[in-house]
C-alpha atoms as a PDB file:
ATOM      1  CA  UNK A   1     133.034 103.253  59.963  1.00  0.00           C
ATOM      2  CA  UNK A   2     129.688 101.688  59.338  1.00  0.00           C
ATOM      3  CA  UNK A   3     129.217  98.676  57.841  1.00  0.00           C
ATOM      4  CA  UNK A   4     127.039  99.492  55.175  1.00  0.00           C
ATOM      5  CA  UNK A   5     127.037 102.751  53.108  1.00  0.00           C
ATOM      6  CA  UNK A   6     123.313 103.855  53.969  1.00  0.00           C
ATOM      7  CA  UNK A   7     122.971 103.905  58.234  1.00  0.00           C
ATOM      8  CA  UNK A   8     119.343 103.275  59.265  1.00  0.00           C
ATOM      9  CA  UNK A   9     120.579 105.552  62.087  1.00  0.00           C
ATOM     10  CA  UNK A  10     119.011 108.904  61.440  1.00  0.00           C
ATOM     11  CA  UNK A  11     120.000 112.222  63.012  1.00  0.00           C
ATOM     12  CA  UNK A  12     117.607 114.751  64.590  1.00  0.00           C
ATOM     13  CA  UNK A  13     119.816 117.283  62.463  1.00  0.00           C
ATOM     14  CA  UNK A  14     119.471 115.777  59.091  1.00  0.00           C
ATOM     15  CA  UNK A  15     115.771 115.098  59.374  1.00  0.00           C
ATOM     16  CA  UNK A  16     114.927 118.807  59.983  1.00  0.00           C
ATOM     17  CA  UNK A  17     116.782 119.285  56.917  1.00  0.00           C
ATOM     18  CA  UNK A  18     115.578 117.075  54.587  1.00  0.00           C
ATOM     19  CA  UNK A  19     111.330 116.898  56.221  1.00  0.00           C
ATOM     20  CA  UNK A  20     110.025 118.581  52.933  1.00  0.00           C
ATOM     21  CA  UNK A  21     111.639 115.634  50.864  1.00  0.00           C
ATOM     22  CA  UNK A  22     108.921 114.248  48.354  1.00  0.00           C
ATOM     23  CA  UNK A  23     110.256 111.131  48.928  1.00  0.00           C
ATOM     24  CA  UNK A  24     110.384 110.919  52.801  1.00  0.00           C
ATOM     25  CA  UNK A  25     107.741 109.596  55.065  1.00  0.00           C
ATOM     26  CA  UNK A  26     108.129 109.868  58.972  1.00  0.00           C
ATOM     27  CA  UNK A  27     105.987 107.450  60.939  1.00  0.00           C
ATOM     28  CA  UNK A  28     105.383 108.263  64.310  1.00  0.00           C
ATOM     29  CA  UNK A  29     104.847 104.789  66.216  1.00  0.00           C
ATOM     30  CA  UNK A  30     104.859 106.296  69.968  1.00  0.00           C
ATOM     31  CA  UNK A  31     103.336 103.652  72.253  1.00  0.00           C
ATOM     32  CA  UNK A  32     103.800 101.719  75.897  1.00  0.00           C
ATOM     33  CA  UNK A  33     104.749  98.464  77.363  1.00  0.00           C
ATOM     34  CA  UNK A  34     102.966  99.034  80.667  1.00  0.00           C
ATOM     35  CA  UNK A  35     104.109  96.829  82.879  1.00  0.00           C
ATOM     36  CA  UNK A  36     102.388  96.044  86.332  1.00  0.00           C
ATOM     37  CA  UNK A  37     104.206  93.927  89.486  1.00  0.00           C
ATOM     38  CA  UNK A  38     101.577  91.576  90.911  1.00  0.00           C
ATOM     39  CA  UNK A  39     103.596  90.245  93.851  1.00  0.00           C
ATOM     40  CA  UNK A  40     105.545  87.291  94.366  1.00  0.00           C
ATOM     41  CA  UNK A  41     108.178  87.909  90.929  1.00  0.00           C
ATOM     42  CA  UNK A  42     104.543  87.937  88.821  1.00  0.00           C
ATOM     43  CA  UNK A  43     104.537  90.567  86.194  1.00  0.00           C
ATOM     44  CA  UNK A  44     101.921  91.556  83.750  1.00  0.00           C
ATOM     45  CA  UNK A  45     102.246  93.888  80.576  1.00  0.00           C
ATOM     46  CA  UNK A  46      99.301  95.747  78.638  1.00  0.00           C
ATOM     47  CA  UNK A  47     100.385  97.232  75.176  1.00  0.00           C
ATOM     48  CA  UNK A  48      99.053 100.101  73.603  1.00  0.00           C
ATOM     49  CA  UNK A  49      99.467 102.807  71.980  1.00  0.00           C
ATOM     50  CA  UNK A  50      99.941 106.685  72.210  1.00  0.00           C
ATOM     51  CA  UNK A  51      97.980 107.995  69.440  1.00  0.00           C
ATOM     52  CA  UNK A  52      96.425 110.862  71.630  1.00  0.00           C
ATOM     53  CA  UNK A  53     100.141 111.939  72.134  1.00  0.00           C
ATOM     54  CA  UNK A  54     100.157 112.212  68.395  1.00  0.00           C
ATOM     55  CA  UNK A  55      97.098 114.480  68.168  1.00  0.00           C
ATOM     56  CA  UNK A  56      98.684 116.778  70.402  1.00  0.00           C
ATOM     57  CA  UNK A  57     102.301 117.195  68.987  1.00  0.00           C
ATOM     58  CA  UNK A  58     104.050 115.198  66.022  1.00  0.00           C
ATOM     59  CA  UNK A  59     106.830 115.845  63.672  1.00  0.00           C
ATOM     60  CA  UNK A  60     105.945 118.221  60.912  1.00  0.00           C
ATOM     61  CA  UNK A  61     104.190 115.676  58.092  1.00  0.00           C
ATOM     62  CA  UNK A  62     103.903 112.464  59.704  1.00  0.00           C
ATOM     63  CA  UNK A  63     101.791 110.039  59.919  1.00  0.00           C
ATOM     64  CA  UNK A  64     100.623 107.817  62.948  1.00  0.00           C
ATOM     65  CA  UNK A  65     101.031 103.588  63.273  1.00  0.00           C
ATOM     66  CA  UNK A  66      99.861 101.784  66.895  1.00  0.00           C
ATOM     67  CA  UNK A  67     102.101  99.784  67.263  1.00  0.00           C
ATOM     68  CA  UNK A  68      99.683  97.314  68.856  1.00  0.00           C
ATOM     69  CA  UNK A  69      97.082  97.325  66.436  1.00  0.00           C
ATOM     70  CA  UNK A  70      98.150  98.763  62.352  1.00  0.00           C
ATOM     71  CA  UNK A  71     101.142  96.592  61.860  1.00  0.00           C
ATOM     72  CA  UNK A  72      99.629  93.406  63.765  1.00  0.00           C
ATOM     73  CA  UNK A  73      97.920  90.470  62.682  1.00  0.00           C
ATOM     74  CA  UNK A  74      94.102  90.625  64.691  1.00  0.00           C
ATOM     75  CA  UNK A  75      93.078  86.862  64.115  1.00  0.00           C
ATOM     76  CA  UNK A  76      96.495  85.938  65.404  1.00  0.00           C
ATOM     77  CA  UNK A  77      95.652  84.196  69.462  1.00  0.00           C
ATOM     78  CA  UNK A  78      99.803  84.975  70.305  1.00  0.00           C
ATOM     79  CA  UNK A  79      99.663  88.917  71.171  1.00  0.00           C
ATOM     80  CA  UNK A  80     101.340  91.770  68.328  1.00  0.00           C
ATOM     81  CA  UNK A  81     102.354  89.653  66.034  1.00  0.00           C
ATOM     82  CA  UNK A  82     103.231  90.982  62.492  1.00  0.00           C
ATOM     83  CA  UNK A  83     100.226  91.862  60.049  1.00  0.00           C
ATOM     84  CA  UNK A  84      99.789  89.586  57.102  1.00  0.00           C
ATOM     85  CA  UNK A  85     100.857  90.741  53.889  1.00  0.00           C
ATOM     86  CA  UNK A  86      97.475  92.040  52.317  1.00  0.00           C
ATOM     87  CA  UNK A  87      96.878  93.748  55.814  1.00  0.00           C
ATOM     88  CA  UNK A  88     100.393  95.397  55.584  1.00  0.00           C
ATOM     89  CA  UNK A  89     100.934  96.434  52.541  1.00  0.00           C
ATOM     90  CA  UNK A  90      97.365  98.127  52.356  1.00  0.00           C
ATOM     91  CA  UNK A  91      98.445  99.667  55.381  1.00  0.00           C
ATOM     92  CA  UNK A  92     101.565 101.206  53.926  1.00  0.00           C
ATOM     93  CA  UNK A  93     100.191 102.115  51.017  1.00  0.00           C
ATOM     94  CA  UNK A  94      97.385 104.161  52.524  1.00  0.00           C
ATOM     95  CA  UNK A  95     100.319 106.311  54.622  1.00  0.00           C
ATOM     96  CA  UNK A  96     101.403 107.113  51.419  1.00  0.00           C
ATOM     97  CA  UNK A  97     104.386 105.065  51.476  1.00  0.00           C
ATOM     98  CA  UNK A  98     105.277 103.551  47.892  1.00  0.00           C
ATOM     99  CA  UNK A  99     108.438 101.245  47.042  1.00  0.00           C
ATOM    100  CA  UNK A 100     111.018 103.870  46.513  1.00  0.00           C
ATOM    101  CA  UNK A 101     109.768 105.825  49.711  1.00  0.00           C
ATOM    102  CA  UNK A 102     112.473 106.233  52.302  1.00  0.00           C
ATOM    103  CA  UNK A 103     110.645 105.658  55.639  1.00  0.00           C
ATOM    104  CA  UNK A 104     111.753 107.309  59.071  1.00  0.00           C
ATOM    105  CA  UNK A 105     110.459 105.827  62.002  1.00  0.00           C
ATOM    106  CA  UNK A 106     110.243 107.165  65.717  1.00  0.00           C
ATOM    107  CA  UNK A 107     108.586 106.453  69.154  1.00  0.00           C
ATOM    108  CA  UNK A 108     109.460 108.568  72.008  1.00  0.00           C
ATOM    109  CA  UNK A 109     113.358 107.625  71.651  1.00  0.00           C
ATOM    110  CA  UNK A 110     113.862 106.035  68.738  1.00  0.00           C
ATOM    111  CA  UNK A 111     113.242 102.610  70.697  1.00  0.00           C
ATOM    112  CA  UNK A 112     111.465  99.286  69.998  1.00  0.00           C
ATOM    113  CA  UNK A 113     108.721 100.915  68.813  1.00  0.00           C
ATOM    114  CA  UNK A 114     110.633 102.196  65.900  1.00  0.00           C
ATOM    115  CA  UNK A 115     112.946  99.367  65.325  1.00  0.00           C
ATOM    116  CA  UNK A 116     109.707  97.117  65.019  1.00  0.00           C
ATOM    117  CA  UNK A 117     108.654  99.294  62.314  1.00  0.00           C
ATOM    118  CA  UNK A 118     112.125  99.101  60.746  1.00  0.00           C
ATOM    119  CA  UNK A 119     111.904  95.117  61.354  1.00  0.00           C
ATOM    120  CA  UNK A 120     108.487  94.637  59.696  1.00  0.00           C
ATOM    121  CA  UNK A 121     109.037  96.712  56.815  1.00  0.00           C
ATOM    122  CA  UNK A 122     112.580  95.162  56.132  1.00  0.00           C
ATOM    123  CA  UNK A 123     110.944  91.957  56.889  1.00  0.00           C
ATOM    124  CA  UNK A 124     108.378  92.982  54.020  1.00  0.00           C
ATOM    125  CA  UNK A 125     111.640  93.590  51.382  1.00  0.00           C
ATOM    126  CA  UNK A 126     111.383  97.581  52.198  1.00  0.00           C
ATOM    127  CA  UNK A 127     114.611  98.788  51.288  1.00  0.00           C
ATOM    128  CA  UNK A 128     115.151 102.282  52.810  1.00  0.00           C
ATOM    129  CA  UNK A 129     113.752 102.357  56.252  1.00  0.00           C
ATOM    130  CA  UNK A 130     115.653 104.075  59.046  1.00  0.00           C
ATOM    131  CA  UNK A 131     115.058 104.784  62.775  1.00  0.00           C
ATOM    132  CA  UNK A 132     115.400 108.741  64.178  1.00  0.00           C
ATOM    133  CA  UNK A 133     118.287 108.557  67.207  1.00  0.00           C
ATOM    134  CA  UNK A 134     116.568 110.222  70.006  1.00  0.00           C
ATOM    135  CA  UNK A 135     113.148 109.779  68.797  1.00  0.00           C
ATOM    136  CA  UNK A 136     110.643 112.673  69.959  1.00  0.00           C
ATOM    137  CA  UNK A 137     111.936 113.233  73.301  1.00  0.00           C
ATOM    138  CA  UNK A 138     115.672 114.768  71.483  1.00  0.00           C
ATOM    139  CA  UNK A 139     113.135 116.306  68.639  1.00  0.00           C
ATOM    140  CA  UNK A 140     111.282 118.226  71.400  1.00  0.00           C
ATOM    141  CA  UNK A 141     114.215 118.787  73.664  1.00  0.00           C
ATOM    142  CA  UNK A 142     116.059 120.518  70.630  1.00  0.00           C
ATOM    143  CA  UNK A 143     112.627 122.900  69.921  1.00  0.00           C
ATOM    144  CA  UNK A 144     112.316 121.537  66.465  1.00  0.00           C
ATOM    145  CA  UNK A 145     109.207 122.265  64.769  1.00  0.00           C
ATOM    146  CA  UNK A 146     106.310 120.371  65.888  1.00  0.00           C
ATOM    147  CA  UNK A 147     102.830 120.506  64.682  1.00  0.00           C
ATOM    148  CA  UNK A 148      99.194 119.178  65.890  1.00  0.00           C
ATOM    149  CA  UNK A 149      97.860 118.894  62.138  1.00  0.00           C
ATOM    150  CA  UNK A 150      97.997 115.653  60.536  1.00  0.00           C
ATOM    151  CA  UNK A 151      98.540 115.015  56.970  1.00  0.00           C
ATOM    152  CA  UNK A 152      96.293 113.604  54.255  1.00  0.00           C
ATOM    153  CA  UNK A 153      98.777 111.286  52.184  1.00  0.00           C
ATOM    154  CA  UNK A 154      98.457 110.822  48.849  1.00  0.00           C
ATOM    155  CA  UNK A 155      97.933 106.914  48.946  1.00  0.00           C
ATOM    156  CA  UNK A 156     100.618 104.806  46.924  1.00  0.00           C
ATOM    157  CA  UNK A 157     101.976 101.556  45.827  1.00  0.00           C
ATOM    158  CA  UNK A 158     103.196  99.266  48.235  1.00  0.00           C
ATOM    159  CA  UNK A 159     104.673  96.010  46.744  1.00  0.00           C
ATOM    160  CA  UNK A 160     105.300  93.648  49.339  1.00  0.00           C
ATOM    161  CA  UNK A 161     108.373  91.383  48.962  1.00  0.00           C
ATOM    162  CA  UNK A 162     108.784  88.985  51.912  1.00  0.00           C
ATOM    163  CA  UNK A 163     111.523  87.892  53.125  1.00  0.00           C
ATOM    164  CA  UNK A 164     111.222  84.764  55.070  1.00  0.00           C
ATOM    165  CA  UNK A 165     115.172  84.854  56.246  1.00  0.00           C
ATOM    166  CA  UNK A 166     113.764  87.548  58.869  1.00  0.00           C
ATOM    167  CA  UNK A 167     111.006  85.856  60.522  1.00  0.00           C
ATOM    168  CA  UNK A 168     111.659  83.060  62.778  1.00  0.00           C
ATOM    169  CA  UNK A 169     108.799  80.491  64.493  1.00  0.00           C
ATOM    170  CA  UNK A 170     108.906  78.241  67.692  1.00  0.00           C
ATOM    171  CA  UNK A 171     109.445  75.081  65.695  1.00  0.00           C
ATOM    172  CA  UNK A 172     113.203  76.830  63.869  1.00  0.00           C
ATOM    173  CA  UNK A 173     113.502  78.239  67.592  1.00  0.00           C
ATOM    174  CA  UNK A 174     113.621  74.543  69.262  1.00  0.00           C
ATOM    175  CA  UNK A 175     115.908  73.579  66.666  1.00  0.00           C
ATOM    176  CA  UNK A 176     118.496  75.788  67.043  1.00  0.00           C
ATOM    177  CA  UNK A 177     118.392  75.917  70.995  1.00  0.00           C
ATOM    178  CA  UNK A 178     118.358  71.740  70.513  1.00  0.00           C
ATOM    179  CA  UNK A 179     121.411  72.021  68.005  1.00  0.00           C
ATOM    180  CA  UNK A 180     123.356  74.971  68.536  1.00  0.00           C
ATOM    181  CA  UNK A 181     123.156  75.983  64.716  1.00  0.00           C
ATOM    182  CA  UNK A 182     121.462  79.291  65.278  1.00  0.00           C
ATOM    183  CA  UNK A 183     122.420  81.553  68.263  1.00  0.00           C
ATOM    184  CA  UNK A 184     119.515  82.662  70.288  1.00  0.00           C
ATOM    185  CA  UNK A 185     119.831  85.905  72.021  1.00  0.00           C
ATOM    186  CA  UNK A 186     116.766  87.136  75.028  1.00  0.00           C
ATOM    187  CA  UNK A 187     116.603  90.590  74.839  1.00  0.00           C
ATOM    188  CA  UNK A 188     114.633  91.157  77.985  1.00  0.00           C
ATOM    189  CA  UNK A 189     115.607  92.197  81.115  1.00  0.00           C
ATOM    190  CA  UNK A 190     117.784  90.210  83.353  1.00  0.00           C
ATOM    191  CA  UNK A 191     114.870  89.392  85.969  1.00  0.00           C
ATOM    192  CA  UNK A 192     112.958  87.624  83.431  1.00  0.00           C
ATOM    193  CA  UNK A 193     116.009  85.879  81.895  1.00  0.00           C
ATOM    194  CA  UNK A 194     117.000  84.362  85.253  1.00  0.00           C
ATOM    195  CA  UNK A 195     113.437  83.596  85.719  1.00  0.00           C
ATOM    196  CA  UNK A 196     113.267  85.965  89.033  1.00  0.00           C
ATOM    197  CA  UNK A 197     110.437  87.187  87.333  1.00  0.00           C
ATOM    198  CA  UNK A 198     107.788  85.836  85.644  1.00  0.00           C
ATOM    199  CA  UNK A 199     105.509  86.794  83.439  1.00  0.00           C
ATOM    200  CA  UNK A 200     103.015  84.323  81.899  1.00  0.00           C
ATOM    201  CA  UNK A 201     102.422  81.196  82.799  1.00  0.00           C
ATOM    202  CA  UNK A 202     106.744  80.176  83.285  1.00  0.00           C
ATOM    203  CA  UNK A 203     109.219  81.588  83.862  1.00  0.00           C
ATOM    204  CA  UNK A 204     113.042  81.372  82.445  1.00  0.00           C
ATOM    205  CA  UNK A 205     114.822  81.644  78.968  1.00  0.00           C
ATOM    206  CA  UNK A 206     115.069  79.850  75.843  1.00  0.00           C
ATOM    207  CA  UNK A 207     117.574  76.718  76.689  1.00  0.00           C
ATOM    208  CA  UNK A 208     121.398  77.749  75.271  1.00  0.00           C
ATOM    209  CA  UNK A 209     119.769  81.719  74.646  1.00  0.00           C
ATOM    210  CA  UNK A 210     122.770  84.198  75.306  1.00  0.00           C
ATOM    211  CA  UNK A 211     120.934  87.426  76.886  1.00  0.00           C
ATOM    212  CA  UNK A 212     121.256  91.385  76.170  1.00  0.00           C
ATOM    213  CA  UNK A 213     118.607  93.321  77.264  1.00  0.00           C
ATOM    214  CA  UNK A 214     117.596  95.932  74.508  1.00  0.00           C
ATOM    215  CA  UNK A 215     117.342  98.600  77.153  1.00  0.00           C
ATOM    216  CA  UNK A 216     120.989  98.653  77.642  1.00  0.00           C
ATOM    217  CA  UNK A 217     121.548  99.708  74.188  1.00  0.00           C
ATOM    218  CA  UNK A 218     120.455 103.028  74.851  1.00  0.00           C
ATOM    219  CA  UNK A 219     122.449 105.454  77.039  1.00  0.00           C
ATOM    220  CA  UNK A 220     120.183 106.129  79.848  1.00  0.00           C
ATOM    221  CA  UNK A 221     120.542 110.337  80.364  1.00  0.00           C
ATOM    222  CA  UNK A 222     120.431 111.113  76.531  1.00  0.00           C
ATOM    223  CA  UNK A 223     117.561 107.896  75.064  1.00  0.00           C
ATOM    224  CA  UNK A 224     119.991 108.097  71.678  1.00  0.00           C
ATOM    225  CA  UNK A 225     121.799 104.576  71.058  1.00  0.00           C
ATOM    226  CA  UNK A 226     125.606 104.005  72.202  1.00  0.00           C
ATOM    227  CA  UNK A 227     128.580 104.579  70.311  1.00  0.00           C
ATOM    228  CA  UNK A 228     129.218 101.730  67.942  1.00  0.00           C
ATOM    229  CA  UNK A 229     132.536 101.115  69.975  1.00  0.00           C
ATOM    230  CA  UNK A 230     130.124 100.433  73.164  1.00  0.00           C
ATOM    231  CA  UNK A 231     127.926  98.506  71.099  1.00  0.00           C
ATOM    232  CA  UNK A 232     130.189  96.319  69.848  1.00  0.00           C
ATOM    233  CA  UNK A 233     131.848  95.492  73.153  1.00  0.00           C
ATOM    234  CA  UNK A 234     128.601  94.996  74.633  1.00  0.00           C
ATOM    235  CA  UNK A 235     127.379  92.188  71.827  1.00  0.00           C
ATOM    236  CA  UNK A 236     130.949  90.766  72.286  1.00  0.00           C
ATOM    237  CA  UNK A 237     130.216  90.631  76.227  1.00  0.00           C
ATOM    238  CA  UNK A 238     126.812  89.104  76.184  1.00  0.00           C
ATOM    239  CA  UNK A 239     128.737  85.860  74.110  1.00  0.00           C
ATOM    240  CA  UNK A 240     128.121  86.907  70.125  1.00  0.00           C
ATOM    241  CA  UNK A 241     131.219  85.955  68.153  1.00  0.00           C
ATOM    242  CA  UNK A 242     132.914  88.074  66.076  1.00  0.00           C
ATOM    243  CA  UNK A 243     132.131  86.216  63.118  1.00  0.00           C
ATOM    244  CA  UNK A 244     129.509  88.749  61.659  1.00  0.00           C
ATOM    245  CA  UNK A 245     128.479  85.805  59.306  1.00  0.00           C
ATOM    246  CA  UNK A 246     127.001  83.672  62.294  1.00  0.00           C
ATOM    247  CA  UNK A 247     123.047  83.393  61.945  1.00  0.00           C
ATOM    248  CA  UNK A 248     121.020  85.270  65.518  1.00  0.00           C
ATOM    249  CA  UNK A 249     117.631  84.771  66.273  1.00  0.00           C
ATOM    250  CA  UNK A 250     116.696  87.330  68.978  1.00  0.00           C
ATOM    251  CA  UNK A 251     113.262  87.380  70.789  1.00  0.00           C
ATOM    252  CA  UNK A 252     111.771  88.977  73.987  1.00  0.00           C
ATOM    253  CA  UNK A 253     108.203  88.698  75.090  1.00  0.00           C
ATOM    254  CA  UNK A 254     106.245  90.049  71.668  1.00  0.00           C
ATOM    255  CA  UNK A 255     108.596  90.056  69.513  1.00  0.00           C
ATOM    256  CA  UNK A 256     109.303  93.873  70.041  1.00  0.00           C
ATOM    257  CA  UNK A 257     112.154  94.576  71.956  1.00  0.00           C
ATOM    258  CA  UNK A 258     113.670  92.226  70.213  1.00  0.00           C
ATOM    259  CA  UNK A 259     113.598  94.229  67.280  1.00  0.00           C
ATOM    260  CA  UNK A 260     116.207  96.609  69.150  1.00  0.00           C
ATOM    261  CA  UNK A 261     118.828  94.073  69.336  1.00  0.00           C
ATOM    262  CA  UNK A 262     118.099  93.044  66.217  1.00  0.00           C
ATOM    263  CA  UNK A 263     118.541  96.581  64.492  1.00  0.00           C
ATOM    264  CA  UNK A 264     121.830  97.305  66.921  1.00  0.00           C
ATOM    265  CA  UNK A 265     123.259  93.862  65.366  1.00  0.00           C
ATOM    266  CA  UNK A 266     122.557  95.149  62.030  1.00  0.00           C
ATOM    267  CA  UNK A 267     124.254  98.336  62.183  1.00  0.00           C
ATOM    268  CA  UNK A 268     127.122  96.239  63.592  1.00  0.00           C
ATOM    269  CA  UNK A 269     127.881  93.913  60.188  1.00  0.00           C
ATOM    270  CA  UNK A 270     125.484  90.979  60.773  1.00  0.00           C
ATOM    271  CA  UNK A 271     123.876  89.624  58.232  1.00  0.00           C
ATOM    272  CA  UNK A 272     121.960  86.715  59.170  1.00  0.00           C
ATOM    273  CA  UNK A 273     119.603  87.692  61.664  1.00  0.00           C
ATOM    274  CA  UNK A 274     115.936  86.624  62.221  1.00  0.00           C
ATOM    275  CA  UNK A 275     113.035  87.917  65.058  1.00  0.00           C
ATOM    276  CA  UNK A 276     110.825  84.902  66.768  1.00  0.00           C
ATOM    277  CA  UNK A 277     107.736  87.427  66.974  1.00  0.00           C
ATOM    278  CA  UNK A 278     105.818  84.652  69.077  1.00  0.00           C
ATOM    279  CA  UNK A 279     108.514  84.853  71.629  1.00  0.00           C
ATOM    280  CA  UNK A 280     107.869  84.730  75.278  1.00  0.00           C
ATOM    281  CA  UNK A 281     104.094  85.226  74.311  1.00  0.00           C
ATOM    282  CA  UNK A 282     104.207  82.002  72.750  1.00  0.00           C
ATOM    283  CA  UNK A 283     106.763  80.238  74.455  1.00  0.00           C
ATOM    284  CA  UNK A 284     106.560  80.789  77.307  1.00  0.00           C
ATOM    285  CA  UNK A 285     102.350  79.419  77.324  1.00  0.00           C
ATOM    286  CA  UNK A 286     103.259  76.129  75.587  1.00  0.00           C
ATOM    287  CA  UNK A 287     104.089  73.576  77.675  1.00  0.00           C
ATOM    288  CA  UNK A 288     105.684  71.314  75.021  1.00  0.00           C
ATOM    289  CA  UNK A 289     108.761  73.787  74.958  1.00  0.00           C
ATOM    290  CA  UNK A 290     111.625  73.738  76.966  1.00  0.00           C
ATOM    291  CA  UNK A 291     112.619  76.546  79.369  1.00  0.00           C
ATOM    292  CA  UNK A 292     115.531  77.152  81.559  1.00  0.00           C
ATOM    293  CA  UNK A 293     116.502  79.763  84.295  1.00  0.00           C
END
């Protein structure tokens, strides 16, 4: 059983049903973390996004967000991090979505992408906002309908309601790795964790951060998430407690992927969970942090 009455979980099957809803939006947010070994454990990573892919092929009525541009704050120096509220909520309201609109969101699997969309707009006190399981690659696989024309919404009211619970910084980061009141969770990949590979200017994790890499929550031949069952034995294995009361700050290198482990612990019970959207960006430049491998 889920935790909550409405799952943010959405099936391939129910949104084929329900796409002429008047009050549905579907939000395409395809995009890439391109990633690029220099040598030596150095990585790089250029983000952008896939709107071409969009032109050619979307989901019957929806709209388009980059990722790396729509929902991000420009005059910000730390990489994608979240658009201000003015910036948002005009945003929203252009793509037609209002306060009582429910929102699906999908990239090519129903990955980050998505679940950064589901972060920011939660973040911004959106109530109904779920993620499509599968994303376009099951939507396409299936031969649901697919069209190349893209919709003229009629623009709405978006009333932003922030919730500051959601959003963590580097200063409320440091305090929790220095005091333990806060778990920290990395939700990159293991290389990067270890500090094997770098990327930046260090290397390493987050002192006291437990590690789950968002990829893993994903089974690898179908792109939909894992069972809850799997899930939950998974969070349990990478050190979270039981205790679904116990406050988790998760970040990765933008803030993104992040958003993945955050959503998965959501659909699990937690309820006190936060994303440090500077992340590795951020800490990872700043030399007055700690880091660890």
């Amino acid at each position: 059983m889920m935790p909550e009455e409405f799952d943010p979980l959405v099936q391939t099957g129910w949104l084929h049903e329900d796409l002429d809803a008047t009050d549905l939006r579907v939000v395409d947010v395809r995009g890439y973390v391109e990633k690029r070994d220099l040598g030596g454990g150095r990585q790089e990573a250029a983000y952008r996004g896939a709107r071409e892919e969009y032109e050619a092929g979307h989901l019957p009525g929806a709209v388009y967000v980059d990722w790396t541009r729509d929902i991000t704050d420009p005059d910000d120096p730390v990489p994608a991090q979240v658009a201000p509220l003015d910036r948002f909520a005009h945003l929203m309201g252009s793509l037609g979505i209002g306060d009582s609109t429910h929102v699906v969101a999908y990239d090519h699997t129903g990955g980050q992408f998505a679940t950064r969309l589901w972060w920011a707009l939660t973040y911004y006190g959106h109530e109904k906002v779920s993620v499509l399981d599968g994303g376009w690659n099951k939507w396409a696989a299936e031969a649901r309908p697919t069209t190349s024309e893209e919709p003229e919404p009629e623009p709405a009211t978006f009333t932003p309601r922030p919730r500051p619970e959601w959003l963590a910084d580097a200063g409320s980061v440091l305090a929790a790795s220095r005091s333990g009141d806060r778990l920290l969770l990395d939700a990159r990949d293991r290389g990067q964790y270890t500090g094997e590979v770098r990327r930046g200017s260090r290397s390493g994790h987050v002192p006291g951060a437990l590690h789950l890499h968002s990829d893993s929550l994903k089974d690898p031949e179908t792109g939909t998430f894992r069972s809850e069952e799997e899930l939950a034995g998974m969070v349990r294995e990478a050190g979270l407690p039981e205790d679904r009361e116990e406050p988790v700050v998760a970040y990765c290198n933008g803030g993104v992927a992040a958003t993945a482990a955050l959503f998965t612990l959501h659909r699990l019970g937690y309820k006190d969970l936060a994303n440090y959207d500077g992340s590795w960006n951020e800490w990872g430049e700043r030399e007055d942090l700690p880091a660890e491998s």
